[in-house]
Protein backbone atom coordinates (compact mmCIF):
# COMPACT_ATOMS: atom_id res chain seq x y z
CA UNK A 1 0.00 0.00 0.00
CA UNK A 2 1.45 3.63 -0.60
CA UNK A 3 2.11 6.47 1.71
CA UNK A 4 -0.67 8.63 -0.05
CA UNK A 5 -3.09 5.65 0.63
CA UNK A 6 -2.12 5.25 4.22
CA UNK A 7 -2.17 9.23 4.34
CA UNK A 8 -5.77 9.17 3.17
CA UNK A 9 -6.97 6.32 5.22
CA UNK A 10 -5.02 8.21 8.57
CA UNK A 11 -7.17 10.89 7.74
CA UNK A 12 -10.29 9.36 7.38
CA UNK A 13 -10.08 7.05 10.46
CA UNK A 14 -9.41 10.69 12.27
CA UNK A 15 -12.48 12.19 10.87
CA UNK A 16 -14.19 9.50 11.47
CA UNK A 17 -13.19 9.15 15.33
CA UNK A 18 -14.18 13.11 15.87
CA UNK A 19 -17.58 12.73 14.88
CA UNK A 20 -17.84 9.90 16.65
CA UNK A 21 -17.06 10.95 19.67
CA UNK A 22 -19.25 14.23 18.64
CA UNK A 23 -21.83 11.85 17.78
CA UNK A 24 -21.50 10.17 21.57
CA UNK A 25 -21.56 13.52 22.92
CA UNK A 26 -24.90 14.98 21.20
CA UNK A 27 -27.05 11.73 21.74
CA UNK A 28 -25.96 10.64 25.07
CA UNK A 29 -27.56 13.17 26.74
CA UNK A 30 -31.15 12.18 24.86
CA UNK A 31 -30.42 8.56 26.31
CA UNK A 32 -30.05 9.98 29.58
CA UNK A 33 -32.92 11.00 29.37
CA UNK A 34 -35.02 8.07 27.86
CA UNK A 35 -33.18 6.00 30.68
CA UNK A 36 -34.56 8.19 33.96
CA UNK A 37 -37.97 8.52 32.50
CA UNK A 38 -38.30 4.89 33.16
CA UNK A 39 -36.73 4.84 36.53
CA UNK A 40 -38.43 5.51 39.52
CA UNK A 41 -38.13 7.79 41.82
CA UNK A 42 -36.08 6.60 44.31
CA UNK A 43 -33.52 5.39 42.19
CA UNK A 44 -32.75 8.67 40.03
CA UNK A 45 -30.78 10.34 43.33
CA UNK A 46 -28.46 7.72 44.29
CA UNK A 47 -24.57 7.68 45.47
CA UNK A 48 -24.46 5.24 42.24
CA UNK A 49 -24.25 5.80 38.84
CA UNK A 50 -26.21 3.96 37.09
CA UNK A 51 -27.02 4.50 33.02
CA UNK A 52 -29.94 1.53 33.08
CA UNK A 53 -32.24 1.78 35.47
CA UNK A 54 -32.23 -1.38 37.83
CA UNK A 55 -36.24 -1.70 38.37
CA UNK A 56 -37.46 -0.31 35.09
CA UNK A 57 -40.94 0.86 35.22
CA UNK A 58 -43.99 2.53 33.13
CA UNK A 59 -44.94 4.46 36.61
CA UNK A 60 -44.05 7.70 35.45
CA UNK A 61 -45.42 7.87 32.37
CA UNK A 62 -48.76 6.58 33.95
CA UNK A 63 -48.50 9.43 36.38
CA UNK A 64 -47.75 11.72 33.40
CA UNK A 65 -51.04 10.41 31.50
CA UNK A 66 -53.31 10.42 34.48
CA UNK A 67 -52.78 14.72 34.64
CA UNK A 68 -55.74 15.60 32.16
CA UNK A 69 -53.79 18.77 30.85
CA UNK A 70 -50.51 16.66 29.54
CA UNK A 71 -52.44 15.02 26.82
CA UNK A 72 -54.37 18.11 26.11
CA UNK A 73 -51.08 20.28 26.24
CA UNK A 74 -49.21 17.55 23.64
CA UNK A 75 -52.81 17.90 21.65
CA UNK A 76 -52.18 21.77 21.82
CA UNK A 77 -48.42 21.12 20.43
CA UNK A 78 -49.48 19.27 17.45
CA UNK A 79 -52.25 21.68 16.40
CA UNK A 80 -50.04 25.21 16.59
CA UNK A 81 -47.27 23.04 14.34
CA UNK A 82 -49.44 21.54 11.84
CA UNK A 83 -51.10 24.96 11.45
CA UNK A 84 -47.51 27.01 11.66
CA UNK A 85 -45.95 24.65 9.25
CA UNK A 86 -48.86 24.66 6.65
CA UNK A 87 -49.09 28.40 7.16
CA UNK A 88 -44.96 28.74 6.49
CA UNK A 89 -44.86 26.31 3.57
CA UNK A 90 -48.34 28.06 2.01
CA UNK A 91 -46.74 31.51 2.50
CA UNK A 92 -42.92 30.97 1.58
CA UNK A 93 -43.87 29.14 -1.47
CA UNK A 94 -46.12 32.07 -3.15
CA UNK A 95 -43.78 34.62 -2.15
CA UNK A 96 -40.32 32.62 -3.12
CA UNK A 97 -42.57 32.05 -6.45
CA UNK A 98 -42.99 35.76 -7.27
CA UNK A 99 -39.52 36.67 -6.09
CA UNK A 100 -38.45 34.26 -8.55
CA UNK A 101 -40.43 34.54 -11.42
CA UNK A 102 -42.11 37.69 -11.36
CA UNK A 103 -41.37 40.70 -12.71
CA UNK A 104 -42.66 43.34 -10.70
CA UNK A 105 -41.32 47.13 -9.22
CA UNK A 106 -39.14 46.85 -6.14
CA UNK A 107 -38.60 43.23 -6.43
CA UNK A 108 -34.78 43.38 -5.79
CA UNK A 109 -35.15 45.91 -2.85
CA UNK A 110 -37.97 44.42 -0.84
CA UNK A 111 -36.26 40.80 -1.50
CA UNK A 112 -33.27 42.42 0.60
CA UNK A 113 -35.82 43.85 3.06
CA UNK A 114 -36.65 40.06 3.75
CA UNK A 115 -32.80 39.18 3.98
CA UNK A 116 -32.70 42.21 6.50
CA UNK A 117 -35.27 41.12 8.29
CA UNK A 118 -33.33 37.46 8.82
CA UNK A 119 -31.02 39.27 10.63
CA UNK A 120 -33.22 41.01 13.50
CA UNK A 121 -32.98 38.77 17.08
CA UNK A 122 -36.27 37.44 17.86
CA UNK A 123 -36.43 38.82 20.96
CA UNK A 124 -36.66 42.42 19.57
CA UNK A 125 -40.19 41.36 18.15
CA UNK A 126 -41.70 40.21 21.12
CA UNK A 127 -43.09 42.85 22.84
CA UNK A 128 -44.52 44.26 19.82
CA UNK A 129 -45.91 41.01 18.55
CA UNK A 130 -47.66 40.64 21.58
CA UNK A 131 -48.73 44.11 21.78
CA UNK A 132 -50.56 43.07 18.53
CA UNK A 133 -51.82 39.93 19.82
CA UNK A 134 -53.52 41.40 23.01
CA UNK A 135 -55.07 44.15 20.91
CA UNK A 136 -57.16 41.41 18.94
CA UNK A 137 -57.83 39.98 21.58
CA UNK A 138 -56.25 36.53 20.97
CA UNK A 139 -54.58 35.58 24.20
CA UNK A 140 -55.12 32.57 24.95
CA UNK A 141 -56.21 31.53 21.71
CA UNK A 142 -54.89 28.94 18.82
CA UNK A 143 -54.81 32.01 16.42
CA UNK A 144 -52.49 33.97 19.08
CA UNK A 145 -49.68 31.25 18.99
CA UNK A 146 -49.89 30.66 15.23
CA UNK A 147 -50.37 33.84 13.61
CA UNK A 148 -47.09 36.06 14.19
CA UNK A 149 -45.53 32.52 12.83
CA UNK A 150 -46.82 31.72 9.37
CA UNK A 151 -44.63 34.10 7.30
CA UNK A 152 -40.65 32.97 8.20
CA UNK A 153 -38.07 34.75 5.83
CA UNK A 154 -35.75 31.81 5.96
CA UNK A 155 -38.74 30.00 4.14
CA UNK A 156 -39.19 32.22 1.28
CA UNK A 157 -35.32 32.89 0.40
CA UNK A 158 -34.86 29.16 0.75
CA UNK A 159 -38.32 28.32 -1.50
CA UNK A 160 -37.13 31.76 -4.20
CA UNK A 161 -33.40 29.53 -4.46
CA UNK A 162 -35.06 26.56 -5.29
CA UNK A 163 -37.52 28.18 -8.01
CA UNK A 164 -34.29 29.48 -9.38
CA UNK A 165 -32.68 26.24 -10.08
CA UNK A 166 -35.79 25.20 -11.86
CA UNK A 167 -35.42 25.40 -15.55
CA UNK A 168 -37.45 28.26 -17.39
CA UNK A 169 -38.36 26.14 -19.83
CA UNK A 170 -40.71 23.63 -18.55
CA UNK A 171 -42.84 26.86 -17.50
CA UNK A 172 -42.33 28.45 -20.63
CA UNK A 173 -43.60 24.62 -22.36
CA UNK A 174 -46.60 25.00 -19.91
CA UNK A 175 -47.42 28.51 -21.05
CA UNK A 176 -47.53 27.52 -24.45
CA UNK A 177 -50.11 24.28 -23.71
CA UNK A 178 -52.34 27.50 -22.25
CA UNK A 179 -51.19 27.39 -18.54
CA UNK A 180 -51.53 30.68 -16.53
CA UNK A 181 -49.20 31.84 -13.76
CA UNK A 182 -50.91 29.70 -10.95
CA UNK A 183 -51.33 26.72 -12.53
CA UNK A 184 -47.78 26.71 -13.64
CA UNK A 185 -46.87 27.28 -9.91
CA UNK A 186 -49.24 24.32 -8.81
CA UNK A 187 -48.83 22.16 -11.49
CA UNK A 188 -45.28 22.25 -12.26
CA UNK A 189 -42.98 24.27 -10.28
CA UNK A 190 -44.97 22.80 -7.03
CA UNK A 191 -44.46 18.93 -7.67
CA UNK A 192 -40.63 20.09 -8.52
CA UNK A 193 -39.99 21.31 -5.23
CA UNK A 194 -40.21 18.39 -2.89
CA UNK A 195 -37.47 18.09 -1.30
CA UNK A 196 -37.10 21.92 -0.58
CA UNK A 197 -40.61 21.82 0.86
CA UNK A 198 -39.26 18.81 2.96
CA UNK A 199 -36.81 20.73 4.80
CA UNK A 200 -38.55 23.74 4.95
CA UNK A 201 -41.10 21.71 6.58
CA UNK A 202 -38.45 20.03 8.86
CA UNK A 203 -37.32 23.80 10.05
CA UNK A 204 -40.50 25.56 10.64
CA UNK A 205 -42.09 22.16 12.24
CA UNK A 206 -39.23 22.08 14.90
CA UNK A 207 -38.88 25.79 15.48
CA UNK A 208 -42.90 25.44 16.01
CA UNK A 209 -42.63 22.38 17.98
CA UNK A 210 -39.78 23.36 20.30
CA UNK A 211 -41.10 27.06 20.74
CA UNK A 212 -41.32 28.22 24.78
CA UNK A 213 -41.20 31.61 25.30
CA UNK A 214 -43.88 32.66 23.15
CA UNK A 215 -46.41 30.13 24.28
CA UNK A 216 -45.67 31.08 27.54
CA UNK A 217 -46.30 34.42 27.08
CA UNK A 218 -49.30 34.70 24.97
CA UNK A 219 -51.12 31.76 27.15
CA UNK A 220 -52.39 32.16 30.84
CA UNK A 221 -54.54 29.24 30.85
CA UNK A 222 -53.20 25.68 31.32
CA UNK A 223 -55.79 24.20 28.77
CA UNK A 224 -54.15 26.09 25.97
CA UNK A 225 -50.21 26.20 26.54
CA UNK A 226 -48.13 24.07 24.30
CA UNK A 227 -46.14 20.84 25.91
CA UNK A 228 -42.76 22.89 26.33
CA UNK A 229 -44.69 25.45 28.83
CA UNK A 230 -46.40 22.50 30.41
CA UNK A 231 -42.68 20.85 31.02
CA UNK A 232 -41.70 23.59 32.40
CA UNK A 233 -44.74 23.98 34.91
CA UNK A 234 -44.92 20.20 35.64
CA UNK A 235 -41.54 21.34 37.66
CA UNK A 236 -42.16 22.11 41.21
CA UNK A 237 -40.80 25.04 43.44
CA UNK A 238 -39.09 23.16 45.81
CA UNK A 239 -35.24 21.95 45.68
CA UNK A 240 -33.97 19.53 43.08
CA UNK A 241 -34.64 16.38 44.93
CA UNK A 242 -38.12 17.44 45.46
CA UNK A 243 -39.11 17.75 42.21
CA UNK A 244 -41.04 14.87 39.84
CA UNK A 245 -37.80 14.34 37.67
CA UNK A 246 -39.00 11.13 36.57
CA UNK A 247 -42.18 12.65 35.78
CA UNK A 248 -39.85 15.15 33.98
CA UNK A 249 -37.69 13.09 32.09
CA UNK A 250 -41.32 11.18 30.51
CA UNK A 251 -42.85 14.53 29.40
CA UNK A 252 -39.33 15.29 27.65
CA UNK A 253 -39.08 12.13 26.09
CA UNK A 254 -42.60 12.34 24.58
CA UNK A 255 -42.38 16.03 24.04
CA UNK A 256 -38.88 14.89 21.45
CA UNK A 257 -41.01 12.03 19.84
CA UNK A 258 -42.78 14.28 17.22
CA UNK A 259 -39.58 15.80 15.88
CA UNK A 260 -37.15 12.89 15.46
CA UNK A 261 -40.01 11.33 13.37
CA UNK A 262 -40.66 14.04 11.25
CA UNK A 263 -36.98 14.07 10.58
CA UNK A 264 -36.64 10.61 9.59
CA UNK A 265 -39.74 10.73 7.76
CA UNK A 266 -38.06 14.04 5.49
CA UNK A 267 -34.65 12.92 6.10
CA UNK A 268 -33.69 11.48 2.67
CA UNK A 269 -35.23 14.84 0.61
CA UNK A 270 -33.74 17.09 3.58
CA UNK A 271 -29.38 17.09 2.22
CA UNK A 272 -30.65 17.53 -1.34
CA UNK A 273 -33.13 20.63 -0.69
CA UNK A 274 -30.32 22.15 1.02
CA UNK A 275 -27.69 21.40 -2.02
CA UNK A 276 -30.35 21.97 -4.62
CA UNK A 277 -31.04 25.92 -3.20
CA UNK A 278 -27.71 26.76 -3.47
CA UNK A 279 -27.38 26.14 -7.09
CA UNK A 280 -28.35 29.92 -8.11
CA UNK A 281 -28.21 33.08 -6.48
């Protein structure tokens, strides 16, 4: 075998053995987790160590399903990211669309608006978003969670690459077989566009999903808050061995469920939306 062989495969065994241990690092806190929330009680505070719990048991996950408001609080979670996804892909594909296609007056400068806009911390939008909210009246509503969320500028600049790297042509072909703008978008630059809608739906379904801080904000009632807020209130005020961390670790575990499948079920479109929207700028 050569040097330059040896070289390469030195190399790769390196690479390989960082993102391993990087790997190790990222996931073994998630089985951590998985592992207490079948443990009871008395055995998550001990002077020993222990990864696997010794007398596994469904207890606190029973506990966690006999609280009414869990379930309704997970319920909660799935409705504001169905309707903040659907509301994200709806919007970023219409306006990535007309960024891309359309010829209209201030295209370029409002486009770079959008990119500005990227740019703002979250944080700066709160109080005025909420402002907004509790001027409609919609605390405590669905429609309060969702509606600040269904335009994300991320969405349309990834959606307007995409629509770039798809050929001219097959639009112009579609024009000619008597095809107006919208059905050219629906019928052809649409069904193109899977796997950019795939991770575009990945994104905006796990920023939805793992949202706190404006649930928590915009909600008062426990019948309405979203399973991160209800995590958060399921702790106690007392000190750390006080507290229902088994109870805790269950409510995690299910509240990560809903993400790691939607990744896996996107996963093989999700690497080639992200190469495919950086063909064109």
């Amino acid at each position: 075998m050569s040097k330059r062989k040896l070289e390469r495969y030195a190399v790769d065994a390196a690479l390989y053995l960082v993102f391993g241990i990087g790997a190790v690092v990222v996931i073994l806190p998630y089985l951590w987790m998985v592992s207490k929330s079948f443990t009871p009680e008395g055995e998550i505070f001990t002077t020993t160590l222990r990864f696997l719990p010794q007398h596994p048991t469904l207890g606190n996950y029973l506990a966690v399903f006999a609280q009414k408001l869990v379930p309704r609080n997970f319920f909660n979670s799935v409705v504001v990211s169905v309707l903040e996804t659907s509301g994200v892909i709806v919007t970023s594909v219409l306006a990535g669309y007309a960024f891309a296609r359309l010829e209209f007056p201030g295209r370029h400068t409002l486009f770079l608006f959008i990119l500005g806009v990227m740019m703002i911390p979250w944080p700066v939008t709160l109080i005025p978003s909420f402002l907004v909210i509790r001027r409609l009246g919609w605390v405590n509503t669905y429609q309060g969670i969702v509606a600040p969320h269904v335009v994300m500028s991320f969405g349309i600049f990834l959606m307007r690459q995409f629509f770039l790297s798809i050929p001219k042509e097959l639009e112009e072909a579609g024009f000619i077989d008597g095809c107006n703008r919208l059905r050219s978008l629906v019928q052809i630059a649409v069904p193109l566009s899977g796997p950019a809608v795939a991770t575009l739906a990945i994104f905006a379904f796990t920023n939805s999903w793992n949202d706190f801080m404006w649930p928590m904000i915009t909600t008062t009632k426990m019948e309405i808050r979203t399973i991160q807020v209800a995590l958060a209130v399921l702790r106690s005020s007392g000190g750390a061995a006080t507290e229902p961390w088994g109870q805790v670790m269950a409510v995690a575990t299910l509240a990560s469920l809903p993400t790691v499948v939607v990744y896996l079920t996107f996963q093989r479109y999700f690497q080639k939306g992200i190469v495919m929207t950086g063909l064109k700028g």
